[in-house]
C-alpha atoms as a PDB file:
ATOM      1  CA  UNK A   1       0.000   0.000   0.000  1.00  0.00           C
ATOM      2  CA  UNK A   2       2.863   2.702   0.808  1.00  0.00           C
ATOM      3  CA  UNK A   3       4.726   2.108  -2.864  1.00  0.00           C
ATOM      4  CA  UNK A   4       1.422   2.488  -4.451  1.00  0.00           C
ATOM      5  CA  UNK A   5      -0.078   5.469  -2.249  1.00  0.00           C
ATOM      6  CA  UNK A   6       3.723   7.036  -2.620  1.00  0.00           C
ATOM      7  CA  UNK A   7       3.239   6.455  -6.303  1.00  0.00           C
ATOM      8  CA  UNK A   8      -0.480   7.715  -6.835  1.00  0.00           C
ATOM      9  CA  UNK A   9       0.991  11.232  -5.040  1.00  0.00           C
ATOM     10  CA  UNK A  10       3.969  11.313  -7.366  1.00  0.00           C
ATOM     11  CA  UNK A  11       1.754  11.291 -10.529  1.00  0.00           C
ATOM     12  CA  UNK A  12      -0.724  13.403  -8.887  1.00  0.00           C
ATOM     13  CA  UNK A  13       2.056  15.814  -8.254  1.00  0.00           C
ATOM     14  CA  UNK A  14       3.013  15.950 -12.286  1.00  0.00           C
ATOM     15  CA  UNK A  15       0.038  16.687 -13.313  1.00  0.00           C
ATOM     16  CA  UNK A  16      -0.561  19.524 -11.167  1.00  0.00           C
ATOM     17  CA  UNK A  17       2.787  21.091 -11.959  1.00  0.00           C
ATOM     18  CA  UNK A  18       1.971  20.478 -15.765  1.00  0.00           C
ATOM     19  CA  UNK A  19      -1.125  22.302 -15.135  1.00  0.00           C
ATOM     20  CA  UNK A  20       0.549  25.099 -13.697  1.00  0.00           C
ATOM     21  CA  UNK A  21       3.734  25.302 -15.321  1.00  0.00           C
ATOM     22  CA  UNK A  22       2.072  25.392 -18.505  1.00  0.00           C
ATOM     23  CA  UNK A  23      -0.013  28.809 -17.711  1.00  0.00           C
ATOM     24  CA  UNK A  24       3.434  30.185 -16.382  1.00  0.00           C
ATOM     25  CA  UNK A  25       5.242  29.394 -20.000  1.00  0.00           C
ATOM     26  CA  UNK A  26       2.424  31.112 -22.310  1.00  0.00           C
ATOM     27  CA  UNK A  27       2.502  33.978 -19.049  1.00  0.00           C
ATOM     28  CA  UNK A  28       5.926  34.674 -19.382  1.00  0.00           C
ATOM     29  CA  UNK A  29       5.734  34.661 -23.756  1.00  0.00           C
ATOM     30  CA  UNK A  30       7.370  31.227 -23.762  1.00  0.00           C
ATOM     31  CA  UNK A  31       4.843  29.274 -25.096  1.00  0.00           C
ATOM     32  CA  UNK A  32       1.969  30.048 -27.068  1.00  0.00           C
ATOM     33  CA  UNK A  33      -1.946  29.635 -26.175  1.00  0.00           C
ATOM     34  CA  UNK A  34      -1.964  26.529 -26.831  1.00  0.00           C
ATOM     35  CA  UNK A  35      -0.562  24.866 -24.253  1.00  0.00           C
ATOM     36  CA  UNK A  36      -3.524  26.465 -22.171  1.00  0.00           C
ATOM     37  CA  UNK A  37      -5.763  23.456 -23.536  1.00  0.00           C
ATOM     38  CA  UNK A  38      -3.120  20.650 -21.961  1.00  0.00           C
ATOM     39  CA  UNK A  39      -2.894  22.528 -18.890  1.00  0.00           C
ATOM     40  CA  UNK A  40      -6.347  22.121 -18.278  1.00  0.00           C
ATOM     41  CA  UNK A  41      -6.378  18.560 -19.177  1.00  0.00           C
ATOM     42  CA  UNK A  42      -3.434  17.986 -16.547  1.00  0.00           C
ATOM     43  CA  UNK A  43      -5.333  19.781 -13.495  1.00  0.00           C
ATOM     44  CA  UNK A  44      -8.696  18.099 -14.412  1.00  0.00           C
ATOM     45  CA  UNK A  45      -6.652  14.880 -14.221  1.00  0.00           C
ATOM     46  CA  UNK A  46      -4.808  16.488 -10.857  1.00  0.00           C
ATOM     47  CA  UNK A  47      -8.305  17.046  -9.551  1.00  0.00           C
ATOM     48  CA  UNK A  48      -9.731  13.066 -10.864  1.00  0.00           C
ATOM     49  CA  UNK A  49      -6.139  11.709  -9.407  1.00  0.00           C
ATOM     50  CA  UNK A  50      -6.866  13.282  -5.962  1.00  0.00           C
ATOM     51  CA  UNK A  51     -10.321  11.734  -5.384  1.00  0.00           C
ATOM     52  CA  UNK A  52      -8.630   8.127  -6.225  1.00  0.00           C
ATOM     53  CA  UNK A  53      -6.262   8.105  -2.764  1.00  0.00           C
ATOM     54  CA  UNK A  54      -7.900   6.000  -0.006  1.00  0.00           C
ATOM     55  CA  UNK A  55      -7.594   8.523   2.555  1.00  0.00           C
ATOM     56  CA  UNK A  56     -10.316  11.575   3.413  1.00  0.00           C
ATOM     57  CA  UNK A  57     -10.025  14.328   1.289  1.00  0.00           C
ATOM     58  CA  UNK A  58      -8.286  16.464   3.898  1.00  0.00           C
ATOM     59  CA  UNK A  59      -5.572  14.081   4.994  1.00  0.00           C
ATOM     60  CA  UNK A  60      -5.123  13.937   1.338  1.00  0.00           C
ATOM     61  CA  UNK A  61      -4.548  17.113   0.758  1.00  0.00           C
ATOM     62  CA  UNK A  62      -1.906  17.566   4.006  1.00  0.00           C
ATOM     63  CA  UNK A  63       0.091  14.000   3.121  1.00  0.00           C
ATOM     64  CA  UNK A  64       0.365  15.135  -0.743  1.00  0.00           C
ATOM     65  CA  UNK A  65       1.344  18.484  -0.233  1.00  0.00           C
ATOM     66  CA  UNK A  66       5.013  16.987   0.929  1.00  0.00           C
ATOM     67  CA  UNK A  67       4.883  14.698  -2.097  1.00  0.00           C
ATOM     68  CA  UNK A  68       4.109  17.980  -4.040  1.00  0.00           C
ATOM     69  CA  UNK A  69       7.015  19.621  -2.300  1.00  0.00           C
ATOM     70  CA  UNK A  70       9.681  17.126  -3.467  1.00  0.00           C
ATOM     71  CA  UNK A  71       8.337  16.668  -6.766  1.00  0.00           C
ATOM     72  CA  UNK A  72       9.045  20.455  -7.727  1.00  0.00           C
ATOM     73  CA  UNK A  73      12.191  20.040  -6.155  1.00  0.00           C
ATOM     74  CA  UNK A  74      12.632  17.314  -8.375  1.00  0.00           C
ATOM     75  CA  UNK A  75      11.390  19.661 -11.570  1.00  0.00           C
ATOM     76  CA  UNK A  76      13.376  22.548 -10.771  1.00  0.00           C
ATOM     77  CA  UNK A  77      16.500  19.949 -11.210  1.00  0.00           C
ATOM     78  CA  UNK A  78      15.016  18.101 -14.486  1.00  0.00           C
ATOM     79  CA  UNK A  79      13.293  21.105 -16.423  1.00  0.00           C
ATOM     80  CA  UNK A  80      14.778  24.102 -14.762  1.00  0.00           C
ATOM     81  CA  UNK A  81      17.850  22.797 -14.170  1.00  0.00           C
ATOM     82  CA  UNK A  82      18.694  24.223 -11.110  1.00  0.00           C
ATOM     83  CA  UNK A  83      20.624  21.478  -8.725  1.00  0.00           C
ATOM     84  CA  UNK A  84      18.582  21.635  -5.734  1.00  0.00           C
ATOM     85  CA  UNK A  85      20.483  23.064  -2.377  1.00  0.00           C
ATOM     86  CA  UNK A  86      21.298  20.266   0.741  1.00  0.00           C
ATOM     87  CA  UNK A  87      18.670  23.092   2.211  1.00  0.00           C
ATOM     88  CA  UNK A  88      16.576  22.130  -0.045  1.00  0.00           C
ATOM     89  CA  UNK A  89      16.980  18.679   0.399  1.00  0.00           C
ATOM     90  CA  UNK A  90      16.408  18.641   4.459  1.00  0.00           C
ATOM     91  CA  UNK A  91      13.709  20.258   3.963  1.00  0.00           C
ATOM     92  CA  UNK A  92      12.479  17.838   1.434  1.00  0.00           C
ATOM     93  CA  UNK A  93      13.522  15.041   4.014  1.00  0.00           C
ATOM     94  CA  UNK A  94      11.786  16.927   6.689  1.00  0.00           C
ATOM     95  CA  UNK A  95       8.495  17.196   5.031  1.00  0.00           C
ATOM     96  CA  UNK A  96       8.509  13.677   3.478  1.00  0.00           C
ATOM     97  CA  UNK A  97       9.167  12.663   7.073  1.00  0.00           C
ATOM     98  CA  UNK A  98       5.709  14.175   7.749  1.00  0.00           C
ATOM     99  CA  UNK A  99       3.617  12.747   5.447  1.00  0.00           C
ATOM    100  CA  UNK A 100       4.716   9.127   6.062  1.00  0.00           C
ATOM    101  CA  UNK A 101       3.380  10.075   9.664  1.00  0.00           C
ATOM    102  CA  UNK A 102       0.112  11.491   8.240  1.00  0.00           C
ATOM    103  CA  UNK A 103      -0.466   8.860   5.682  1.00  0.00           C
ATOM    104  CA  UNK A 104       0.428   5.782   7.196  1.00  0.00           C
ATOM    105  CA  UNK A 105       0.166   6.417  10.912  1.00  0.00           C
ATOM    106  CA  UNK A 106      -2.064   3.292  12.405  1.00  0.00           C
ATOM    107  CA  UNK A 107      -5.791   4.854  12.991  1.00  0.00           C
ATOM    108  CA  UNK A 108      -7.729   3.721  15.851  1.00  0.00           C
END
């Protein structure tokens, strides 16, 4: 259950930064409008991915907003290319560290 749960945020995670980063492209005059259309198709599918975790919707949102965290961490290495700091890192540690307690902490 914790790979697949850990692997359900992870995509959930892409397609909301497609969704966003997307917008920020044609906003900055590095894309065209275009890419408006699959950036609404990636946060639809962000929204359709969130409903499909097993857990309520608001320890959802807390537990995947540190998978979201290390994910753009992840993207600012791989599409920005900017080598994330050991700051950067802790702190990705730190939060990760969280949502394992959030997500898979036994419930009475």
């Amino acid at each position: 259950m914790i790979i697949k749960t850990a692997g359900l945020f992870f995509v959930t995670a892409i397609a909301e930064i497609v969704g966003c980063y997307l917008p920020y492209l044609w906003l900055r005059g590095k894309a065209e409008a275009w890419v408006l259309l699959p950036a609404a198709v990636a946060l639809a599918l962000f929204a359709w991915l969130l409903s499909m975790h097993p857990f309520e919707a608001g320890r959802t949102y807390a537990a995947y907003g540190a998978v979201y965290v290390v994910t753009a961490l992840g993207w600012l290495w791989a599409v920005d290319g900017v080598q994330p700091t050991r700051w950067d890192a802790l702190g990705g540690l730190l939060v990760l560290t969280g949502m394992a307690v959030i997500a898979f902490a036994p419930r009475g």
